[in-house]
Protein backbone atom coordinates (compact mmCIF):
# COMPACT_ATOMS: atom_id res chain seq x y z
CA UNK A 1 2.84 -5.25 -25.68
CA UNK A 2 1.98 -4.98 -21.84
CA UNK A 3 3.87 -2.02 -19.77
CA UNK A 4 4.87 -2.73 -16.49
CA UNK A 5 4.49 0.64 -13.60
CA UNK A 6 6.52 -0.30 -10.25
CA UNK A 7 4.37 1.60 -7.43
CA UNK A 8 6.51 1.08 -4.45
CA UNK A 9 9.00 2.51 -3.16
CA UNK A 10 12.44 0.68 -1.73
CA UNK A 11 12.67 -0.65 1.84
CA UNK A 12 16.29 -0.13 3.02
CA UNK A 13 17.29 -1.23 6.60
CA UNK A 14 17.74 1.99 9.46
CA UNK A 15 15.11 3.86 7.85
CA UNK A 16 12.18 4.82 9.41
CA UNK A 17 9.29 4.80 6.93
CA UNK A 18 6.47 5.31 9.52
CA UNK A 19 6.64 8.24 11.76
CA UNK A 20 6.96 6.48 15.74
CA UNK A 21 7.40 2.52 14.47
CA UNK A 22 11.03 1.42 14.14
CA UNK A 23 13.07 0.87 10.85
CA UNK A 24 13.37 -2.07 9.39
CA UNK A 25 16.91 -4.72 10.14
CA UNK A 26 18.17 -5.63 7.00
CA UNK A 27 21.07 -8.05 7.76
CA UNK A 28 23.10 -11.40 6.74
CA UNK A 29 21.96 -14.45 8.89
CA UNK A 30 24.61 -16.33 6.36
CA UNK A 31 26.75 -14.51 4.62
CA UNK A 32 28.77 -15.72 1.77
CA UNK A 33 32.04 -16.02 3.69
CA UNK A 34 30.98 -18.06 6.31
CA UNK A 35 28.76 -20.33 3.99
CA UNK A 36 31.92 -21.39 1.77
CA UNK A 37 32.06 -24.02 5.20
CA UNK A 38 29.00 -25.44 4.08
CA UNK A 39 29.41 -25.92 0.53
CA UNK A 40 32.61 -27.23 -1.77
CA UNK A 41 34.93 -25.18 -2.77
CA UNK A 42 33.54 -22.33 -5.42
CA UNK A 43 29.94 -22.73 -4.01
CA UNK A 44 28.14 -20.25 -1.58
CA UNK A 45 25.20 -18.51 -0.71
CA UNK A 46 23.78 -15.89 0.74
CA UNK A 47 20.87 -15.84 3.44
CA UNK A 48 19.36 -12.78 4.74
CA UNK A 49 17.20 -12.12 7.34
CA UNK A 50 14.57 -9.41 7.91
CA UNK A 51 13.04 -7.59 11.18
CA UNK A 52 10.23 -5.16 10.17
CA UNK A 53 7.10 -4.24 11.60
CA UNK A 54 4.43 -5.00 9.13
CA UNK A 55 3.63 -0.99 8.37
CA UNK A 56 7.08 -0.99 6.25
CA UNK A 57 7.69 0.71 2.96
CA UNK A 58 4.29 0.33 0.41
CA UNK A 59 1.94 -2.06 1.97
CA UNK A 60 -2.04 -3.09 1.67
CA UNK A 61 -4.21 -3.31 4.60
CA UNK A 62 -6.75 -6.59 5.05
CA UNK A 63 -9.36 -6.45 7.29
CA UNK A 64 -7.83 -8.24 10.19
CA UNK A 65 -5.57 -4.99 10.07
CA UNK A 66 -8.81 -2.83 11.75
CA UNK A 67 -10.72 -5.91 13.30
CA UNK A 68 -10.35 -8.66 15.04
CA UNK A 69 -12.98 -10.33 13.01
CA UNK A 70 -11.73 -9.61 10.07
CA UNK A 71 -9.85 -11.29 7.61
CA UNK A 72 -6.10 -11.65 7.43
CA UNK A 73 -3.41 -11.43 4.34
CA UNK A 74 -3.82 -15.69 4.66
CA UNK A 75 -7.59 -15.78 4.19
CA UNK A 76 -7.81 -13.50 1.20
CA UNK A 77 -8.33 -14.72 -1.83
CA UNK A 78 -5.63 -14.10 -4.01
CA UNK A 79 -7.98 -12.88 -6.93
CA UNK A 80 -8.48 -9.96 -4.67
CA UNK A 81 -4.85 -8.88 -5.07
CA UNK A 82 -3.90 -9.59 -8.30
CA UNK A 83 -5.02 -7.87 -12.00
CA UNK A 84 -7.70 -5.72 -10.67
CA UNK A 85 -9.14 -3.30 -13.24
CA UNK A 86 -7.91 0.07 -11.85
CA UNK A 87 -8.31 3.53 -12.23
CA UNK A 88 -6.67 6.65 -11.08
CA UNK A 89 -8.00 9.92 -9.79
CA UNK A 90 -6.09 12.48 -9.76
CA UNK A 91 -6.14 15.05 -6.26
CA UNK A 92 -2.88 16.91 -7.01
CA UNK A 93 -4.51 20.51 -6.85
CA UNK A 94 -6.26 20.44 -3.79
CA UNK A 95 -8.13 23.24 -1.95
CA UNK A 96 -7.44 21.48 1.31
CA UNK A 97 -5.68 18.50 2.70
CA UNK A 98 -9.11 16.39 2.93
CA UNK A 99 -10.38 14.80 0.22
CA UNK A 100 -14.14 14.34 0.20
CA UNK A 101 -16.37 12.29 -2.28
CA UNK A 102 -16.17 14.94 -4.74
CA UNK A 103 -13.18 13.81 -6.15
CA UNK A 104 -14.73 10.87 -7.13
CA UNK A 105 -17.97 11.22 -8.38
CA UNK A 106 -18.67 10.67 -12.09
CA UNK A 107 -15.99 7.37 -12.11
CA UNK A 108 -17.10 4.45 -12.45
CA UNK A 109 -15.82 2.70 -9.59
CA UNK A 110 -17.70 -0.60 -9.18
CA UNK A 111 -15.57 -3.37 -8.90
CA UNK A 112 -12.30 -1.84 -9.53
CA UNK A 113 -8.56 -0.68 -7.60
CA UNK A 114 -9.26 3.48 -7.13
CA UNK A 115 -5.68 4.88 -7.00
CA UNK A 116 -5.64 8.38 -5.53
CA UNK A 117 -2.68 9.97 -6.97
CA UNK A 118 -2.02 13.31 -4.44
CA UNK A 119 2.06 13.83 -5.67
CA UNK A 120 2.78 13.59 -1.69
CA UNK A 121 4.95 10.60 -2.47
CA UNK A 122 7.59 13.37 -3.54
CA UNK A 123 8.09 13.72 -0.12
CA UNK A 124 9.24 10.32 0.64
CA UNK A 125 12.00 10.14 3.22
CA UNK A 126 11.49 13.86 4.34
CA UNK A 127 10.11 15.07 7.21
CA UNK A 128 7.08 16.78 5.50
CA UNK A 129 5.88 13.42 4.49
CA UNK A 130 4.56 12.64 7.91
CA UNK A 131 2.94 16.06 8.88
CA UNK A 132 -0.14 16.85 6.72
CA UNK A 133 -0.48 14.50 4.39
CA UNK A 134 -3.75 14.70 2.19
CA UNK A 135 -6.24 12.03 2.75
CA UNK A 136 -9.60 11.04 2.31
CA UNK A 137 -12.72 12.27 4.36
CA UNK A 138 -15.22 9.50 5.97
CA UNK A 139 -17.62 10.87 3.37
CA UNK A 140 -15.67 9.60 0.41
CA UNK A 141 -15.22 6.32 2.20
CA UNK A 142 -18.88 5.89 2.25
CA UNK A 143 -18.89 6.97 -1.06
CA UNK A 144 -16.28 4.17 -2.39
CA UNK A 145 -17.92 1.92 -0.32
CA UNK A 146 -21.69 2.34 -1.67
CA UNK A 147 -20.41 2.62 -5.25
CA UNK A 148 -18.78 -0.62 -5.13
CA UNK A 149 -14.94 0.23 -5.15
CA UNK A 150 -13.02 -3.12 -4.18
CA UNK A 151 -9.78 -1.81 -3.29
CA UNK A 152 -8.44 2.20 -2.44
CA UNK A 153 -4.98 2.97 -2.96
CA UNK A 154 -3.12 6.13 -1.66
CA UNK A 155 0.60 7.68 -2.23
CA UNK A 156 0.82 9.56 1.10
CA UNK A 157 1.60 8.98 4.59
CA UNK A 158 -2.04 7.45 5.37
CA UNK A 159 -5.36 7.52 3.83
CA UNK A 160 -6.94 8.56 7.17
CA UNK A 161 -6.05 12.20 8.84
CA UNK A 162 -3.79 11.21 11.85
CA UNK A 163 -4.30 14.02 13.75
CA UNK A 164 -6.77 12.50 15.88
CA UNK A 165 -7.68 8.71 17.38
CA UNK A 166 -10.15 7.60 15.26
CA UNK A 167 -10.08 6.22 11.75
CA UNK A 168 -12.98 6.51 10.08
CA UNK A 169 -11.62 5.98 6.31
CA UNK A 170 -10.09 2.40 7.55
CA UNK A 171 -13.30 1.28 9.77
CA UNK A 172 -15.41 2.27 6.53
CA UNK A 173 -13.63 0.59 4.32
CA UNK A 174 -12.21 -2.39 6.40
CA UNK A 175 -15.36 -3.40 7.33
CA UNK A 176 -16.72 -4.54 3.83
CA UNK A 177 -13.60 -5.98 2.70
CA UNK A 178 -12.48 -3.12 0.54
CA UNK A 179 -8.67 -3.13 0.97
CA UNK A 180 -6.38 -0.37 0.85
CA UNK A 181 -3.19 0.21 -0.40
CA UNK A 182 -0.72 3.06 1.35
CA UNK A 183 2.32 4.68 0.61
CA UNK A 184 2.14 3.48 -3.11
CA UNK A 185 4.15 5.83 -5.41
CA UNK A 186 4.29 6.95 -9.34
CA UNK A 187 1.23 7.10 -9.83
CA UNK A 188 1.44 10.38 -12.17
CA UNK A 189 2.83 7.85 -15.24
CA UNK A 190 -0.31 6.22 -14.96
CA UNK A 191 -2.44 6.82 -17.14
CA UNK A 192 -6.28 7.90 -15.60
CA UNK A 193 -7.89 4.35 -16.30
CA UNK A 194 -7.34 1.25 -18.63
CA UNK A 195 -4.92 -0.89 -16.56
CA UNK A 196 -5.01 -3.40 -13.63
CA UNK A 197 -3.25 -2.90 -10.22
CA UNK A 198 -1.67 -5.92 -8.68
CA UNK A 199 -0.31 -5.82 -4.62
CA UNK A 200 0.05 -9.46 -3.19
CA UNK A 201 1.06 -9.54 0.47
CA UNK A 202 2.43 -13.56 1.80
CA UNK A 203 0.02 -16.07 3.45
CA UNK A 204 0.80 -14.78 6.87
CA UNK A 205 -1.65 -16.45 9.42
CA UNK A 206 -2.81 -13.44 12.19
CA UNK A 207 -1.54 -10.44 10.23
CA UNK A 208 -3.75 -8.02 8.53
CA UNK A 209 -0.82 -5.38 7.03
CA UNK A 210 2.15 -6.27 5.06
CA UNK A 211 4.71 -5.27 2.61
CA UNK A 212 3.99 -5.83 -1.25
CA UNK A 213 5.53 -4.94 -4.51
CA UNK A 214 2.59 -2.78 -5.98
CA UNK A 215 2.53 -2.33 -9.76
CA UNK A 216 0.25 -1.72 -12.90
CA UNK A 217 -0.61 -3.18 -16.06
CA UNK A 218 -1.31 -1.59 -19.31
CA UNK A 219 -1.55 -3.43 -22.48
């Protein structure tokens, strides 16, 4: 029997879930009063409409996200979201907030999702989960990249270190079409390998982040 692990978390409208970008809108373009007009009588609908920007709640990054070459969510192939073979590795008890290839070596990484589980998701919604999040170093990017990791997944507020300009983790990765998957959550029930990781963003035509409903695979 295949288990099912839901690895994002809940977008709710007027909450900000990226320090300095606006909360999402979360409203009724119909609601179901006003559509009983429409319909005959014990028939109605509902129709919602959404404002977000596209760094909202759990999302994946394409290329076209760092580059202007790159590709976007609508030029992916969709084998490159769904059922990847995935691992975890685990960077819970950490000497410092940067987390450098040494966390990774000794996995075998080629080809699959590498899910860095850090626990920082436990600050979701607080104010701590913006201000120093754990991430990884340019090192381990190069790393991942050169070892053949397809995708890198991170629970925490980024999987660069925001305290400066550049992002060296994104470019590295980015560049060779190695996606990457933020603000993902639960991934302590996982177990460390075993399972595939599935994230698929909509064809959107000039957009390189978006929204997805993350989850795993066993079985």
């Amino acid at each position: 029997m295949a288990s099912y692990f839901d690895l994002s978390h809940h977008i709710e409208s007027g909450k900000v879930y990226y320090k300095g970008l606006p909360a999402p809108v979360i409203c009724d373009f119909l609601s179901r009063e006003d559509s009983r007009a429409r319909y005959a009588p014990g028939t109605e609908f509902h129709i919602g409409r959404v404002e977000l920007v596209t760094n909202t709640g759990t999302y994946i990054d394409c290329p076209f996200h760092r580059y202007a070459d790159g590709r976007d969510t609508a030029a992916m192939e969709l084998e490159r979201f769904v059922d990847i073979p995935a691992l975890v590795v685990r960077a819970t008890h950490r000497a410092s907030r940067a987390i450098g290839p040494e966390a990774f070596v000794g996995r075998q990484v080629r080809g699959k999702a590498v899910l860095v589980h850090t626990g920082w998701d436990a600050h979701w919604q607080t104010d701590r989960y913006f201000e120093g999040h754990p991430h990884l170093t340019e090192d381990a990017a190069v790393w991942l990249r050169d070892a053949g990791a397809v995708l890198v997944g991170i629970d925490s507020f980024n999987i660069d270190d925001t305290d400066g300009g550049t992002r060296p983790v994104h470019s590295v990765l980015l560049r060779e079409e190695i996606l990457i998957a933020e603000h993902l959550t639960g991934l302590a029930a996982l177990p460390d390998d075993g399972f595939t990781f599935t994230a698929v963003p909509p064809k959107l035509v000039g957009v390189g982040t978006f929204p997805v409903r993350a989850f795993a695979r066993t079985g």
